[in-house]
Protein backbone atom coordinates (compact mmCIF):
# COMPACT_ATOMS: atom_id res chain seq x y z
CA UNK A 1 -11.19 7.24 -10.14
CA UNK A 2 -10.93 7.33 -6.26
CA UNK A 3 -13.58 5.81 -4.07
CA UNK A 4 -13.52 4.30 -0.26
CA UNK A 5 -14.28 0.36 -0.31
CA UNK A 6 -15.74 -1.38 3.13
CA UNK A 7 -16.25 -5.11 2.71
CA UNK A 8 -16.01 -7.25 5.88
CA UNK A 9 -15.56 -4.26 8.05
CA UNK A 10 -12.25 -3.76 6.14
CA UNK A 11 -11.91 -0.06 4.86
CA UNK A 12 -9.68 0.59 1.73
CA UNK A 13 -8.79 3.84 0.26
CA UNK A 14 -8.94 2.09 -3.86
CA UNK A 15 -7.93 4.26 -6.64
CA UNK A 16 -8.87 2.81 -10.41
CA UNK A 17 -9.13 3.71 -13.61
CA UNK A 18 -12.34 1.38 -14.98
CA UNK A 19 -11.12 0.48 -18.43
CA UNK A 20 -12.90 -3.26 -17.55
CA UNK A 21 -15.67 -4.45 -15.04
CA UNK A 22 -13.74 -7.80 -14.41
CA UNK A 23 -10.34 -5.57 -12.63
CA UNK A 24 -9.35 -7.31 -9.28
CA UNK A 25 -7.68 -5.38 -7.23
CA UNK A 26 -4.87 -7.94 -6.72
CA UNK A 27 -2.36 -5.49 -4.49
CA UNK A 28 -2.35 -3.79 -0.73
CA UNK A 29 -0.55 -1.37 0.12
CA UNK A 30 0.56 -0.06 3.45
CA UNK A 31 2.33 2.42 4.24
CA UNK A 32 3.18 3.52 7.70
CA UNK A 33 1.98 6.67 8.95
CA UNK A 34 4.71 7.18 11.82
CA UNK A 35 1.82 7.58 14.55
CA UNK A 36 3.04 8.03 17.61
CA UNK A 37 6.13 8.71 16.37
CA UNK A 38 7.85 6.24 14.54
CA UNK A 39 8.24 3.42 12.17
CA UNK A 40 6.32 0.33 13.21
CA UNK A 41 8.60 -2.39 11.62
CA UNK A 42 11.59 -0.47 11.22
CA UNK A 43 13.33 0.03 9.00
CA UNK A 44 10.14 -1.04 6.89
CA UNK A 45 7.67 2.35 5.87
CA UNK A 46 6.07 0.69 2.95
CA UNK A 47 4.17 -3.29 2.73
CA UNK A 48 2.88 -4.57 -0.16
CA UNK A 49 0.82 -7.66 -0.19
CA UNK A 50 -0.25 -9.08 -3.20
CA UNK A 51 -3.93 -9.84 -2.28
CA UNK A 52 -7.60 -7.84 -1.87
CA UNK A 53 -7.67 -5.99 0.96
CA UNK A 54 -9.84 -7.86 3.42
CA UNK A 55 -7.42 -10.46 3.19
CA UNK A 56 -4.48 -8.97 2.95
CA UNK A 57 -5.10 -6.86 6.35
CA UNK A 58 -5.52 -11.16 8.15
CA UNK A 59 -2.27 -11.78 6.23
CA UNK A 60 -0.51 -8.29 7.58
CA UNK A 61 -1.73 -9.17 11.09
CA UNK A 62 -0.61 -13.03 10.67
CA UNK A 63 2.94 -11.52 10.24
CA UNK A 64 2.91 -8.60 12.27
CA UNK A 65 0.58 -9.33 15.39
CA UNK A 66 -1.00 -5.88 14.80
CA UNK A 67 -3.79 -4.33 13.15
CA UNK A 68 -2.82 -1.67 10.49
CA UNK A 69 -5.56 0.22 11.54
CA UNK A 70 -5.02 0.73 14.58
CA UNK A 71 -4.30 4.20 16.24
CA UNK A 72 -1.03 4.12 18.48
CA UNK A 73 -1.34 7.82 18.85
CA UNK A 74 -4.94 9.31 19.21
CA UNK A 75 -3.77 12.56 17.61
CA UNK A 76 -1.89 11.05 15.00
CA UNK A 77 -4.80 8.38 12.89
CA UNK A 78 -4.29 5.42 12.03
CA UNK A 79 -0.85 3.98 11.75
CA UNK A 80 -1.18 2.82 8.37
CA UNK A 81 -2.95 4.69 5.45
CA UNK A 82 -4.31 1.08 3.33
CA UNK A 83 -4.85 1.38 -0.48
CA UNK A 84 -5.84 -0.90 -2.92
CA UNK A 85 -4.22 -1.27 -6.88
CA UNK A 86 -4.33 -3.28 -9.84
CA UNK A 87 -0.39 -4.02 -9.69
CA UNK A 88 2.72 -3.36 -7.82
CA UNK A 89 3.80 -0.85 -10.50
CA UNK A 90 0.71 1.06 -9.72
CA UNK A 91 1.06 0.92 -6.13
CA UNK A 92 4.29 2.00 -5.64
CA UNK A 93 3.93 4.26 -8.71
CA UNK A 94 3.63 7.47 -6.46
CA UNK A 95 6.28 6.33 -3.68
CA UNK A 96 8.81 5.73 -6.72
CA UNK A 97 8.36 9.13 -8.45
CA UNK A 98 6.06 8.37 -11.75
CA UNK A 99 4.32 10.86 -13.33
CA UNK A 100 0.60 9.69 -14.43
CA UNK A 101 -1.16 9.53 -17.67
CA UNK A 102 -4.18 11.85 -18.23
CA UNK A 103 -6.32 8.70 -16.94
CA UNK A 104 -5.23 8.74 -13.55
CA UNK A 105 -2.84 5.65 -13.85
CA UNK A 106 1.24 5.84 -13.07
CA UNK A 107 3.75 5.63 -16.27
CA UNK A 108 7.32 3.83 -15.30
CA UNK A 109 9.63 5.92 -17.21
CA UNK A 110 13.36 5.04 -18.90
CA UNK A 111 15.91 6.80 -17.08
CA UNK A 112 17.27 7.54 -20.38
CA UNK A 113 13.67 9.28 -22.21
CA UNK A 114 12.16 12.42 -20.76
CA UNK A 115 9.47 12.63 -23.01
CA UNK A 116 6.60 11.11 -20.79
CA UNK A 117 7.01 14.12 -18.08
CA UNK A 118 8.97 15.49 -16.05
CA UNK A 119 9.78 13.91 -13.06
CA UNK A 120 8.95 14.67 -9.69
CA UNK A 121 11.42 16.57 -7.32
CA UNK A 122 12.38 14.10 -4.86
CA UNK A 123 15.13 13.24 -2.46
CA UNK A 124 15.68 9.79 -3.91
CA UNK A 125 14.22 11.19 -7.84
CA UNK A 126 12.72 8.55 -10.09
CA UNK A 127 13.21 5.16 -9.35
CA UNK A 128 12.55 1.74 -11.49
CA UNK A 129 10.72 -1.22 -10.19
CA UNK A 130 13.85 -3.16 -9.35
CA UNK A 131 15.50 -0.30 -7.68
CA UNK A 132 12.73 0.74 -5.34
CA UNK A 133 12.16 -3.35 -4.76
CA UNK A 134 15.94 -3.30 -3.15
CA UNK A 135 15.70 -0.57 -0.93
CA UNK A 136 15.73 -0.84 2.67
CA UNK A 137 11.98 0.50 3.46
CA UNK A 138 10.16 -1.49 1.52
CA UNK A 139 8.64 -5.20 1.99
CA UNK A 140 7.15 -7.05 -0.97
CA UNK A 141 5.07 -10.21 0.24
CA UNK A 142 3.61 -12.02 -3.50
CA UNK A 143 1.13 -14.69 -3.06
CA UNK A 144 3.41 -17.21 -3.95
CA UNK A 145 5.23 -16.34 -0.14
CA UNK A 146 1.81 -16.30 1.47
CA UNK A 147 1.26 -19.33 4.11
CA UNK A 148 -2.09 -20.57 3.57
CA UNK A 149 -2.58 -20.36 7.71
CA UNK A 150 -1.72 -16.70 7.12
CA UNK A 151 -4.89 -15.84 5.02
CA UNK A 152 -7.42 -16.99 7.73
CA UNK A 153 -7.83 -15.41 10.93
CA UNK A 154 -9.62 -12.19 12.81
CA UNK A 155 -8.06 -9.08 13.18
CA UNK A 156 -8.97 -8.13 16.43
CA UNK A 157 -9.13 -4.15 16.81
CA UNK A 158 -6.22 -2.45 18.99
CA UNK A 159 -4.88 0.94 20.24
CA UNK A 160 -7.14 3.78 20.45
CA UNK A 161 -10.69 2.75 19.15
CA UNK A 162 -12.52 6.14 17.76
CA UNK A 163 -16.27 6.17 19.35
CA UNK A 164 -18.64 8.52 17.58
């Protein structure tokens, strides 16, 4: 299931499969949308932060000093597309190659079975948890490295501000 979230004036793009009222969504995701042409913490293209969303966008900023929604390049969007999942595995299910179950949720595959699926055509293929955790473009932040300082704060809006 796919639905838009806005709590706190936080958007969040959360995709869920609702086997259990109680879920939390415990991970954010961003992922850099090049606007304006180019990584904004190169070499880094994807963030996860293991928290909800309204807090993990104070916690992104806190580390960052910029708001991942805001638009560097007017033509381009925002410079981060935010998302919301149950666990890292989820999150970074697509970005790692996984093929998903008939209810909407990613499967990690053994390199060594090709029963689940087949596996998407990509430049880097399938890759485990551990091997997409060690590349280059990708920054894991778990609560346990979260400052408590880090979680409070406003996130004031920058760049181009859209006007309706």
């Amino acid at each position: 299931m796919f639905f838009d979230q806005e709590r706190n004036g936080i958007r969040c793009s959360i995709i869920l499969s609702f086997t259990d009222e109680r879920i939390r969504i415990m991970w954010t995701k961003f992922w850099d949308m090049h606007s304006g042409g180019g990584l904004k913490e190169d070499p880094i293209q994807f963030i996860f932060i293991e928290a909800p969303a309204d807090e993990a966008v104070v916690v992104f900023y806190n580390r960052f000093k910029h708001n991942p929604y805001r638009v560097t390049c007017s033509c381009c969007g925002e410079d981060y597309s935010v998302s919301c999942h149950e666990t890292l595995l989820q999150a970074s299910g697509f970005h790692r190659s996984c093929p998903m179950n008939k209810d909407g949720k990613y499967i990690s595959q053994n390199r060594n079975k090709n029963s689940v699926g087949s596996l998407k055509k990509t430049p880097q293929g399938y890759q485990t948890a551990g091997e997409f955790r060690k590349r280059k473009d990708v920054l894991i932040i778990p609560k346990k490295d979260i400052k408590k300082e880090e979680r409070h704060g406003v996130t004031p809006e920058q760049g181009y501000v859209w006007v309706d």
